[in-house]
N, C-alpha and C. Protein backbone atom coordinates (compact mmCIF):
# COMPACT_ATOMS: atom_id res chain seq x y z
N UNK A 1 0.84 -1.18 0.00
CA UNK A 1 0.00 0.00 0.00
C UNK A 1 0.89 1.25 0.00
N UNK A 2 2.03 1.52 1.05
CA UNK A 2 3.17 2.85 0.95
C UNK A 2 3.52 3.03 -0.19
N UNK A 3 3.64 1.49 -1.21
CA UNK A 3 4.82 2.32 -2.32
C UNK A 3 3.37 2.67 -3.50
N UNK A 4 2.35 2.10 -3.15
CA UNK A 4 1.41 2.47 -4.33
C UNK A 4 1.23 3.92 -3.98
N UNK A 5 1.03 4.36 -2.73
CA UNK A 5 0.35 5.21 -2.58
C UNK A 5 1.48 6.78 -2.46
N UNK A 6 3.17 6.44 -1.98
CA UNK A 6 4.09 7.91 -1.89
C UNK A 6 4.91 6.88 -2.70
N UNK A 7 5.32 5.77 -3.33
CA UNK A 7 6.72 6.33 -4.12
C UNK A 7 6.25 5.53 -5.43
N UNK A 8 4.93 5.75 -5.88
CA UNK A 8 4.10 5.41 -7.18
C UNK A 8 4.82 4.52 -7.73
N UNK A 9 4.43 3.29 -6.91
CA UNK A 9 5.09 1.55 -7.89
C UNK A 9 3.38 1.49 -8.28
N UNK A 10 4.10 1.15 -9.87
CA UNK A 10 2.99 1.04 -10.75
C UNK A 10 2.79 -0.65 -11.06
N UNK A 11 3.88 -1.49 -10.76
CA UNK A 11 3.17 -2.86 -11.29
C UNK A 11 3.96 -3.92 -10.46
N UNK A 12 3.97 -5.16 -10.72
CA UNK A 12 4.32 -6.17 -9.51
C UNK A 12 5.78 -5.93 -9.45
N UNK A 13 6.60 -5.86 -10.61
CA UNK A 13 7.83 -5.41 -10.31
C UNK A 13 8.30 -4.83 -9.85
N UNK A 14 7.59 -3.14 -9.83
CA UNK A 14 7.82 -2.14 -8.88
C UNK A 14 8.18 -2.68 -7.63
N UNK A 15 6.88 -3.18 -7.12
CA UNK A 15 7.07 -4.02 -5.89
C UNK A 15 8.13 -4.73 -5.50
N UNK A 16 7.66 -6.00 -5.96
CA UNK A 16 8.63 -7.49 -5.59
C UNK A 16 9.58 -7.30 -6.44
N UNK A 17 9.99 -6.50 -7.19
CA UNK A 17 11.92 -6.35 -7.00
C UNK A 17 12.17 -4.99 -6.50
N UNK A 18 12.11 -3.82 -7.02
CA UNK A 18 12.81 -2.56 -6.80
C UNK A 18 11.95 -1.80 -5.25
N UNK A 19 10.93 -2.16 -5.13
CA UNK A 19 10.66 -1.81 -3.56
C UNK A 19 11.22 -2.80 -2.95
N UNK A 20 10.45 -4.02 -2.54
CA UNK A 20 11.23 -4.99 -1.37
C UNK A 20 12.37 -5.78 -1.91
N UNK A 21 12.41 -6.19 -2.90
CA UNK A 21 13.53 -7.03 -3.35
C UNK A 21 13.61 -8.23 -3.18
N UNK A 22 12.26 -8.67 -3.07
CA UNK A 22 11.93 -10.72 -2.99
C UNK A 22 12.21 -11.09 -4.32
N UNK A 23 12.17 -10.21 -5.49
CA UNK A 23 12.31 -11.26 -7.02
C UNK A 23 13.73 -11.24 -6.95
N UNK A 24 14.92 -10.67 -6.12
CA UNK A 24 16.35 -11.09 -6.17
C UNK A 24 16.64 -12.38 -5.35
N UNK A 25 15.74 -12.31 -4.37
CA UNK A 25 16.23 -13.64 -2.99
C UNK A 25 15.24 -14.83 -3.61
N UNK A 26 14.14 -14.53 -4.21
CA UNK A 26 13.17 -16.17 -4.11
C UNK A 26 12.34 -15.98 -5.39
N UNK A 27 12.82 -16.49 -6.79
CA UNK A 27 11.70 -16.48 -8.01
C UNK A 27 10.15 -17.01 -7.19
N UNK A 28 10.58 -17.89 -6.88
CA UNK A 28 9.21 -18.70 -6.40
C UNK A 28 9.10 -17.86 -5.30
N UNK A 29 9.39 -17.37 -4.24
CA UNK A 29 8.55 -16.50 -3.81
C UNK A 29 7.68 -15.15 -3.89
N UNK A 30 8.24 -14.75 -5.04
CA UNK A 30 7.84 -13.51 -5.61
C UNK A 30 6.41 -13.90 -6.21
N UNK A 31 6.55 -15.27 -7.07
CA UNK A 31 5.33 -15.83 -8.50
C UNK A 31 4.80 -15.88 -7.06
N UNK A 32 4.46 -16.85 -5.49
CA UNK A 32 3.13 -17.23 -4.85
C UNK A 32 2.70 -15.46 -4.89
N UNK A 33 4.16 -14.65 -4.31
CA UNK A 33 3.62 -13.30 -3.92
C UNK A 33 2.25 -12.28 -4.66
N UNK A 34 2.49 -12.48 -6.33
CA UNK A 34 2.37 -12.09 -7.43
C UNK A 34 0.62 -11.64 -6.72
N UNK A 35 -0.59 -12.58 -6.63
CA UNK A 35 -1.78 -12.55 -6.93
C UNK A 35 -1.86 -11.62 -5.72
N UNK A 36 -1.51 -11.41 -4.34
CA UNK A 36 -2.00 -10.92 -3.39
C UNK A 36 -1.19 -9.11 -3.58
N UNK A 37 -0.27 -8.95 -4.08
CA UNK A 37 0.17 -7.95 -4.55
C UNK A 37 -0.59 -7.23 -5.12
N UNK A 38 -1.02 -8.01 -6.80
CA UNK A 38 -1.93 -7.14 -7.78
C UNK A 38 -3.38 -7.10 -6.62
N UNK A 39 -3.73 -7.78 -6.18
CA UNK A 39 -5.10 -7.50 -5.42
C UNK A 39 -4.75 -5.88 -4.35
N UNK A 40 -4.13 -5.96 -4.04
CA UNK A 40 -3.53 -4.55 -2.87
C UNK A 40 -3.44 -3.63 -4.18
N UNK A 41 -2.04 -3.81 -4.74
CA UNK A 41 -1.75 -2.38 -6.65
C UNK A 41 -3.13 -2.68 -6.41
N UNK A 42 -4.08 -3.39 -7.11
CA UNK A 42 -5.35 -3.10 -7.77
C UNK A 42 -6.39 -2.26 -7.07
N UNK A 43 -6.33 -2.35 -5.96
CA UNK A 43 -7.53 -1.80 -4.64
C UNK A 43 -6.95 -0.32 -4.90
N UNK A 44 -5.33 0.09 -4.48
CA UNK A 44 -5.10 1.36 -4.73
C UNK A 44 -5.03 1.73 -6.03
N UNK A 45 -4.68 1.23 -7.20
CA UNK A 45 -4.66 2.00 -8.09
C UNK A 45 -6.24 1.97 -9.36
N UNK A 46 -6.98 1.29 -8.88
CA UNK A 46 -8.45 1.24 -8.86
C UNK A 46 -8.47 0.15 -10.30
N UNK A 47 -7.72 -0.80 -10.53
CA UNK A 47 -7.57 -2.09 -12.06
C UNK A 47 -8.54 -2.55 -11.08
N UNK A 48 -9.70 -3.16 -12.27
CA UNK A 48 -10.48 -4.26 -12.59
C UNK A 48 -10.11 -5.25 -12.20
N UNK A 49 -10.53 -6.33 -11.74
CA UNK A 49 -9.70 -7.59 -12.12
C UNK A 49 -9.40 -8.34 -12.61
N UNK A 50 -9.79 -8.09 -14.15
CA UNK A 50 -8.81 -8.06 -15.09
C UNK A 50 -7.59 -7.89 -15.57
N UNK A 51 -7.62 -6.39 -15.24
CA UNK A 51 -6.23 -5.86 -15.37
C UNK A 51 -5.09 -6.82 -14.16
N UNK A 52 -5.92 -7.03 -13.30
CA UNK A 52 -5.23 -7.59 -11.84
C UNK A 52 -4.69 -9.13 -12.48
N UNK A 53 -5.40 -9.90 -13.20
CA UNK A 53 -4.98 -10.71 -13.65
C UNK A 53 -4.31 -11.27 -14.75
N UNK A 54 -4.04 -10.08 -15.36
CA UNK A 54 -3.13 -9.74 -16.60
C UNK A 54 -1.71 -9.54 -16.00
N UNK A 55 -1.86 -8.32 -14.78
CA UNK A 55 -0.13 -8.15 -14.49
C UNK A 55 0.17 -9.58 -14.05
N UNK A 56 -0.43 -10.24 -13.32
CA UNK A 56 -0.16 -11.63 -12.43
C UNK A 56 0.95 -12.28 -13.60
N UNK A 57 -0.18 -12.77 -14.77
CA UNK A 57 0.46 -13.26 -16.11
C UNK A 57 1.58 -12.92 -16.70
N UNK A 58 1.24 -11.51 -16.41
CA UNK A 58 2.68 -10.87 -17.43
C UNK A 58 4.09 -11.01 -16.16
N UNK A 59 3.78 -11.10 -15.06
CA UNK A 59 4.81 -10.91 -14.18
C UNK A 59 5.89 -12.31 -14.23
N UNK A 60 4.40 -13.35 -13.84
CA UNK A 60 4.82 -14.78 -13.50
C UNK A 60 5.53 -15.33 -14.60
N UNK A 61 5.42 -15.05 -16.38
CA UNK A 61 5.45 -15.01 -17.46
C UNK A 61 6.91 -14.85 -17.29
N UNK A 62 7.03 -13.41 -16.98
CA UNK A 62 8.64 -12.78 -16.93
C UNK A 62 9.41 -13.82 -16.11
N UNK A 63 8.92 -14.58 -14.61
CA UNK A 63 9.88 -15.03 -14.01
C UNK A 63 9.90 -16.44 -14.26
N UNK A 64 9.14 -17.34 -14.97
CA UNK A 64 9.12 -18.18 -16.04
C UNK A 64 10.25 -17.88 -16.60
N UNK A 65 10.63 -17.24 -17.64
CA UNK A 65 11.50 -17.30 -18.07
C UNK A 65 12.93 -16.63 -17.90
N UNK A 66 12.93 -15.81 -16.43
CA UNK A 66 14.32 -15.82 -16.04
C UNK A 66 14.44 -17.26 -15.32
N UNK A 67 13.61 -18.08 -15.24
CA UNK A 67 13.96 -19.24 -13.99
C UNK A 67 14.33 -19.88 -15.56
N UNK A 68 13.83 -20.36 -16.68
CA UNK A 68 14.20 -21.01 -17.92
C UNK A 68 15.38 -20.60 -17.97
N UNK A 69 16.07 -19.74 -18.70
CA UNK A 69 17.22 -19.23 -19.00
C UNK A 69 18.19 -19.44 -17.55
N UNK A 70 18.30 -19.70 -16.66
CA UNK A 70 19.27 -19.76 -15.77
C UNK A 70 19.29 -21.59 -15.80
N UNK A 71 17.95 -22.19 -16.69
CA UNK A 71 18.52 -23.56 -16.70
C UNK A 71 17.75 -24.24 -15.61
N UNK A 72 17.14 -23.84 -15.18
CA UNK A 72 16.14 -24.47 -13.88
C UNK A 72 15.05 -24.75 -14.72
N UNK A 73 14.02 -25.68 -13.32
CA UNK A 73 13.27 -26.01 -13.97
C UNK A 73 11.79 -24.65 -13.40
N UNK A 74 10.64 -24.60 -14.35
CA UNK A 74 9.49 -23.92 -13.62
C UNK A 74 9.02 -24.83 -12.33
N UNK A 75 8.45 -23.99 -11.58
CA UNK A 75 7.20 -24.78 -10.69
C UNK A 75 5.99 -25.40 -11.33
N UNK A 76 5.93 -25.09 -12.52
CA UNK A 76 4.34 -25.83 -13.30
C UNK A 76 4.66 -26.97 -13.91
């Protein structure tokens, strides 16, 4: 809610890397993080939940494939 609301993080990344910094310490903890995040962004920045379930996709999407490229396997 602080960074939506004084240092305008606009999407899950904002968040879970460059505010707290869980997508550096835990892929997989960031992807469970992902849905309860966009639900909070979404409440303050007033997305549908739609939109709420689009960033989820596009986020989890992104760390899909930094976890691919480092040669690991996904959680799915």
């Amino acid at each position: 809610v602080y960074t939506a609301r004084h240092e305008m993080a606009l999407t899950l990344e904002d968040v879970l890397a460059r505010r707290i910094g869980l997508q550096f310490f835990s892929w997989h903890d960031s992807k469970q993080s992902a849905p309860v995040v966009a639900s909070i962004l979404g409440q303050e920045l007033g997305w549908p939940s739609l939109q709420q379930q689009e960033a989820v996709t596009t986020y989890t999407d992104k760390i899909d494939r930094l976890i691919s490229s480092a040669g690991l396997k996904t959680d799915e």
